[in-house]
N, C-alpha and C. Protein backbone atom coordinates (compact mmCIF):
# COMPACT_ATOMS: atom_id res chain seq x y z
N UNK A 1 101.18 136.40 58.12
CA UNK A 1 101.68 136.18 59.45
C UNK A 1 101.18 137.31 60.34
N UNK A 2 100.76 137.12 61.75
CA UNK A 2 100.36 137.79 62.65
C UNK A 2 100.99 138.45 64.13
N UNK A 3 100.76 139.39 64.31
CA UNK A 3 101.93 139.82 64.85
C UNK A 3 101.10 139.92 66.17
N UNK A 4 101.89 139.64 67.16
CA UNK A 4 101.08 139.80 68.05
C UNK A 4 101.75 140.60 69.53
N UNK A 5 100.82 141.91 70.18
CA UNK A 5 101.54 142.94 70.67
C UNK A 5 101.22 142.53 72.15
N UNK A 6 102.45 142.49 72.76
CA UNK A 6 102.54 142.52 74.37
C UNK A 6 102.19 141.08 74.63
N UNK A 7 102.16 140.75 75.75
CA UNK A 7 101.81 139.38 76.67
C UNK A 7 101.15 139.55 77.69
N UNK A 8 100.48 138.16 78.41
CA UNK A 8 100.27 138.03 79.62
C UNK A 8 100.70 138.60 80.40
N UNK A 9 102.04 138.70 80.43
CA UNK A 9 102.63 138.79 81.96
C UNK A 9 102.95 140.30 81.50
N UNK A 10 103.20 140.94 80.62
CA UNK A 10 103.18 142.61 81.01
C UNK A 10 102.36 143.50 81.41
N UNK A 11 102.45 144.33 81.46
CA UNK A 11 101.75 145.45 82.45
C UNK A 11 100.91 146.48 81.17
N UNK A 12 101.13 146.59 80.14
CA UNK A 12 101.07 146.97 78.87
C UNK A 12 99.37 146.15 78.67
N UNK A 13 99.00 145.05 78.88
CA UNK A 13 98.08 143.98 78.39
C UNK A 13 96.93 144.00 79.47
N UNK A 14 97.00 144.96 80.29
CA UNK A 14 96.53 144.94 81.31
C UNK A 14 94.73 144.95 81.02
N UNK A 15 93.85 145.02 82.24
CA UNK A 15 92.49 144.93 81.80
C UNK A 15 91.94 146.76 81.73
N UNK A 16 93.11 147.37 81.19
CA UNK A 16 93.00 149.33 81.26
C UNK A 16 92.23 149.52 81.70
N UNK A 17 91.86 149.25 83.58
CA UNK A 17 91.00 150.03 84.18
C UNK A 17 91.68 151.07 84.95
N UNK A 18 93.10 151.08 84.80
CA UNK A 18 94.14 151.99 85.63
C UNK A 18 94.62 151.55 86.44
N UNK A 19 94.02 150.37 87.02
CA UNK A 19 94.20 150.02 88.59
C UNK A 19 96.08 148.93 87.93
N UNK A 20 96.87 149.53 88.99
CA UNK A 20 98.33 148.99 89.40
C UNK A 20 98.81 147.87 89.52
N UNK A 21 97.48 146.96 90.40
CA UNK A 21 97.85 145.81 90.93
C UNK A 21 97.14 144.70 90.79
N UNK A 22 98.19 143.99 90.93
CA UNK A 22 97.53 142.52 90.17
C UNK A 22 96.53 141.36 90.84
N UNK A 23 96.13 140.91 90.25
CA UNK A 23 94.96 140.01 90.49
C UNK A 23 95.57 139.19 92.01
N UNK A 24 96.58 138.86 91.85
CA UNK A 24 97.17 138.45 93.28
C UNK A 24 97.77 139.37 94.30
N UNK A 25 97.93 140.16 94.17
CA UNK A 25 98.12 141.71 94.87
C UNK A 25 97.07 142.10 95.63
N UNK A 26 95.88 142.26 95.06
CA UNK A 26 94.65 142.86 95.03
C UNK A 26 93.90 141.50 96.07
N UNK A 27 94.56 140.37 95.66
CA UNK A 27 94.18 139.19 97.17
C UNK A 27 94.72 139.14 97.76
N UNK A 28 96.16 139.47 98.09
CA UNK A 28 96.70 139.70 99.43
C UNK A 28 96.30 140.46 100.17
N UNK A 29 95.90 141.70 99.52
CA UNK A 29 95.29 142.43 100.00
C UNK A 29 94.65 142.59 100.59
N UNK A 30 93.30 141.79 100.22
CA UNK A 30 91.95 141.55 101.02
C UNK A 30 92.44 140.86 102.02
N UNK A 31 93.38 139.81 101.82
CA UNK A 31 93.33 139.18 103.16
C UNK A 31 94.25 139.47 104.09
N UNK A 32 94.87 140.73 104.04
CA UNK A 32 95.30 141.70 105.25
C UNK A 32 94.57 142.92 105.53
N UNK A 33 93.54 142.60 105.09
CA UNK A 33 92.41 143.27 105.51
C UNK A 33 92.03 144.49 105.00
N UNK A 34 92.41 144.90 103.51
CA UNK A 34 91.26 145.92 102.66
C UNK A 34 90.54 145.48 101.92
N UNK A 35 89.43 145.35 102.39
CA UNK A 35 88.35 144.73 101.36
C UNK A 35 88.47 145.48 99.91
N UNK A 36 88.73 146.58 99.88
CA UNK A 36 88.71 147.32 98.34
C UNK A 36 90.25 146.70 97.52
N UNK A 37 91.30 146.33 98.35
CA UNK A 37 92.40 145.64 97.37
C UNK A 37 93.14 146.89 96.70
N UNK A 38 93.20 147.65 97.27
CA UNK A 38 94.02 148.60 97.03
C UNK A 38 95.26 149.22 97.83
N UNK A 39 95.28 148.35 98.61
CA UNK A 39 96.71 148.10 99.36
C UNK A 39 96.71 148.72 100.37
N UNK A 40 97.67 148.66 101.39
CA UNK A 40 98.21 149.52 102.94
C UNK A 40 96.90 148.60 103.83
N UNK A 41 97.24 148.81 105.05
CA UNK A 41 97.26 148.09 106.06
C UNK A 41 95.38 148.29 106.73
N UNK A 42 94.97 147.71 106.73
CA UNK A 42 93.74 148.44 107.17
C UNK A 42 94.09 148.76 109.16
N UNK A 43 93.21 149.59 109.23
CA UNK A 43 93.31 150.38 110.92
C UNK A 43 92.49 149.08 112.05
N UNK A 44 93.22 148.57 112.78
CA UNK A 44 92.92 147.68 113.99
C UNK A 44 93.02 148.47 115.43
N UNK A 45 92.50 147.82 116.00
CA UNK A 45 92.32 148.26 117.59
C UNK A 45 93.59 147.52 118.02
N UNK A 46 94.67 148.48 119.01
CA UNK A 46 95.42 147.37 119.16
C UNK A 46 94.91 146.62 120.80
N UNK A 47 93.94 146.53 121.56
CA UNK A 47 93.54 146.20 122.27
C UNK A 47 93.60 146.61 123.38
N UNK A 48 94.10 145.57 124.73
CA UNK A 48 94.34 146.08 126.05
C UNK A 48 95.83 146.59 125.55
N UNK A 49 96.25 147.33 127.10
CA UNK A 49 97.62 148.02 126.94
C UNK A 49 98.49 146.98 127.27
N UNK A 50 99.87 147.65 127.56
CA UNK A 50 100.74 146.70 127.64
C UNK A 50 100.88 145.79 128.51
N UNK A 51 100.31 146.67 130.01
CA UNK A 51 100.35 145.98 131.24
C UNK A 51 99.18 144.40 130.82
N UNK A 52 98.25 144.68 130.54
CA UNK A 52 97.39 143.62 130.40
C UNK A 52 97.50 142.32 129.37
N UNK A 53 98.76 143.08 128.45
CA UNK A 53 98.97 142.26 127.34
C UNK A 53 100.42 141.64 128.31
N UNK A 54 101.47 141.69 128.89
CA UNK A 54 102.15 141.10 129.56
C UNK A 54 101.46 140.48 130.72
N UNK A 55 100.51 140.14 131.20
CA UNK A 55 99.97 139.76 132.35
C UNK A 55 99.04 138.39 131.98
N UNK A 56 98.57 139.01 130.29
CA UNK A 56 98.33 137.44 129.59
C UNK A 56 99.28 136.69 129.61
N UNK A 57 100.33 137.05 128.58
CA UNK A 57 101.29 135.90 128.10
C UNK A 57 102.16 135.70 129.43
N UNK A 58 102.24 136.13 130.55
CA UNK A 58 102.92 135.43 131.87
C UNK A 58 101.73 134.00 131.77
N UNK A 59 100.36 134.42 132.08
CA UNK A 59 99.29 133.46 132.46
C UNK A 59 99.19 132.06 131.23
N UNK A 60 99.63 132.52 130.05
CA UNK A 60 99.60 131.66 128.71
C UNK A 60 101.11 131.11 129.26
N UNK A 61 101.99 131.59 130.03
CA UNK A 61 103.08 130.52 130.03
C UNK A 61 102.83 129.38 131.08
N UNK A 62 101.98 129.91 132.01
CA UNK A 62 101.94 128.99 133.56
C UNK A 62 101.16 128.10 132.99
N UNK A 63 100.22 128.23 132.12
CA UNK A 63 99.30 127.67 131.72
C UNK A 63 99.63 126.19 130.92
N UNK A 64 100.88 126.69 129.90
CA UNK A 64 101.19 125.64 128.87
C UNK A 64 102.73 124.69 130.31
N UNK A 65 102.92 125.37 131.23
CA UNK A 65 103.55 124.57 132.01
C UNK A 65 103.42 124.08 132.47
N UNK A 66 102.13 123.94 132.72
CA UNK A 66 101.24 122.78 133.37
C UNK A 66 100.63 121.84 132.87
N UNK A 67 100.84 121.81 131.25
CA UNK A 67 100.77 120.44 130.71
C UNK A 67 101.84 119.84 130.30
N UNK A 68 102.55 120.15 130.66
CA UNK A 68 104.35 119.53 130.37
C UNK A 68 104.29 118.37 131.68
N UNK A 69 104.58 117.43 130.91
CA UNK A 69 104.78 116.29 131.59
C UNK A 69 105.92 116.07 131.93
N UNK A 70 106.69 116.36 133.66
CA UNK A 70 107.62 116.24 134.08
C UNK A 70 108.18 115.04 134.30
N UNK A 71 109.69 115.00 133.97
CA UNK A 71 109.96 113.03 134.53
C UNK A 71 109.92 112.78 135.83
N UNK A 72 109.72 111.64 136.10
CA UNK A 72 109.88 111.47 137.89
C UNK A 72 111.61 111.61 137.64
N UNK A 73 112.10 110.92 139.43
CA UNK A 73 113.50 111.28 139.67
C UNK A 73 114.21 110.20 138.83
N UNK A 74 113.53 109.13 138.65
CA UNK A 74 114.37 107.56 137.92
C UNK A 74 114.62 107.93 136.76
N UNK A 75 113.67 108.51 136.25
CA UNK A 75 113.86 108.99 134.88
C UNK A 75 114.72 110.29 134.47
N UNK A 76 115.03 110.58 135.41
CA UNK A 76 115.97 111.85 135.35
C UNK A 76 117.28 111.23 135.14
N UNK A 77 117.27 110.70 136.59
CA UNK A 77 118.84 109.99 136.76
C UNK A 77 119.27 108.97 135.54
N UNK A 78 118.37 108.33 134.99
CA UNK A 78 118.67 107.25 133.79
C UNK A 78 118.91 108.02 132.47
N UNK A 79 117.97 109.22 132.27
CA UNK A 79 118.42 110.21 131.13
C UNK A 79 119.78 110.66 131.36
N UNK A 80 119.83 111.25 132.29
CA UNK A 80 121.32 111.74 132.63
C UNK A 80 122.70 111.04 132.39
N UNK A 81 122.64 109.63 133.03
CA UNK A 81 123.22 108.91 132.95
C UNK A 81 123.24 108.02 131.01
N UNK A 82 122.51 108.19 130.62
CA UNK A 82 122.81 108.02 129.44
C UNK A 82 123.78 108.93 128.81
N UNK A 83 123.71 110.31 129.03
CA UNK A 83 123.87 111.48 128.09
C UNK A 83 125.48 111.27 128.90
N UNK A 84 125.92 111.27 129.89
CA UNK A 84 126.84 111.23 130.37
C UNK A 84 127.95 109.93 129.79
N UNK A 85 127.54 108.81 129.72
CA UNK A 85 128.48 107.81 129.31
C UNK A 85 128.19 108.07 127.84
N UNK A 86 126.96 108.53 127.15
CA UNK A 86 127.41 108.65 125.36
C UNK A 86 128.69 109.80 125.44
N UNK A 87 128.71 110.47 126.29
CA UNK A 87 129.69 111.81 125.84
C UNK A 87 130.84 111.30 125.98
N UNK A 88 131.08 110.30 127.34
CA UNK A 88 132.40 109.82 127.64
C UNK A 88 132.98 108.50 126.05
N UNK A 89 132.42 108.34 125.70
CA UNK A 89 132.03 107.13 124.66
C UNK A 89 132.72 107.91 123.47
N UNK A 90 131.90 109.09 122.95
CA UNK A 90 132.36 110.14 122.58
C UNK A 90 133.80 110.52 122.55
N UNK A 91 134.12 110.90 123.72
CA UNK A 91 135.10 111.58 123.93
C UNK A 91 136.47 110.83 123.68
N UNK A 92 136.34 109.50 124.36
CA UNK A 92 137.39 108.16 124.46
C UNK A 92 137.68 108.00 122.47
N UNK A 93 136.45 107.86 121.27
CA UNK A 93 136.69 107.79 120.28
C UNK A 93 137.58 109.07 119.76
N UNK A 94 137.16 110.44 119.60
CA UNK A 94 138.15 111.23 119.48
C UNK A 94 139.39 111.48 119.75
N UNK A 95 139.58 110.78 120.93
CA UNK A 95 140.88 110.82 121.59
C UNK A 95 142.28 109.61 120.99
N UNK A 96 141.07 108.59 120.59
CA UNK A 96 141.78 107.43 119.84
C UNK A 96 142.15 107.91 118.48
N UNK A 97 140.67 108.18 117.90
CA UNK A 97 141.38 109.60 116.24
C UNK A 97 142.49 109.94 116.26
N UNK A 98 142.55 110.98 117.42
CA UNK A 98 143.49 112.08 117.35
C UNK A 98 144.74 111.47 118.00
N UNK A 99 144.96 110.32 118.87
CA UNK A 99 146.37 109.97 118.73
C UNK A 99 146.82 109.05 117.72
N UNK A 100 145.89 108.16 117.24
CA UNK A 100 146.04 107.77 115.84
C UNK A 100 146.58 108.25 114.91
N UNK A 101 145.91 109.89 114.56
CA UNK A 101 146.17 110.09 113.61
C UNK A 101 148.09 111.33 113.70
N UNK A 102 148.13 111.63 115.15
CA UNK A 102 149.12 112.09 115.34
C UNK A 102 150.54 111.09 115.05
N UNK A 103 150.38 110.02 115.71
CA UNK A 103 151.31 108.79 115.26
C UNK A 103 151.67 108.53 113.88
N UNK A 104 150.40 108.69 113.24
CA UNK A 104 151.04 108.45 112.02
C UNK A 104 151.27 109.73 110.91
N UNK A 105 151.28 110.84 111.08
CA UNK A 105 151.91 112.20 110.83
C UNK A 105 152.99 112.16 111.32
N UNK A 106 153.65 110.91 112.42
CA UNK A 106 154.95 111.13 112.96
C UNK A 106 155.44 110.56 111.74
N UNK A 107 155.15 109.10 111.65
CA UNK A 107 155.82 108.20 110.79
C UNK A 107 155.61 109.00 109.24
N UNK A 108 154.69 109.66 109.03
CA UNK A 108 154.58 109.96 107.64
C UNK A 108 155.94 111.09 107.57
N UNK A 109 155.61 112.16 108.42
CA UNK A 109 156.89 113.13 107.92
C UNK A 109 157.42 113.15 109.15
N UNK A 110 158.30 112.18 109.50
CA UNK A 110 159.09 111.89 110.69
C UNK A 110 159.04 112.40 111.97
């Protein structure tokens, strides 16, 4: 019978080149940007300053607001008017629940 020392998944079985981290470690890695896979953050430019970086995303908002397709007024008033009688619709059922169920909490314990 054969005995067999350590596993896959320990750290013990490793390919003893020293190196820490694992084959999927060592690809996250790369793809946050150290090509060598030895971890920490590689150094970026952080670009324009702040003023110029708030002066985009104002322009990226006007921008995406202008493809928003607004309703005309009919369509306002008919949305509205939906949302308004579902709530009342709404509201009239709860109200029936709750004296329903008060009535008969009378009759149950007097």
């Amino acid at each position: 019978m054969t005995e067999t020392v350590g596993s896959t998944a320990t750290p013990e079985s490793g390919s003893g080149d020293g190196d820490d981290l694992s084959r999927r470690d060592r690809k996250r890695a790369r793809k946050a940007g150290d090509p060598e896979g030895k971890g920490g953050r590689a150094k970026r430019d952080k670009g324009p300053n702040v003023f110029a970086r708030t002066a985009l995303f104002y322009r990226q908002i006007i921008t995406e607001l202008r493809k928003v397709v607004w309703p005309s007024r009919s369509d306002l008033t008919s949305y509205t008017t939906v949302v308004i009688v579902f709530v009342l619709v709404i509201m009239a059922l709860v109200y029936g629940l709750d004296t329903g169920f008060v009535k008969l909490a009378s009759i149950v314990f007097g």
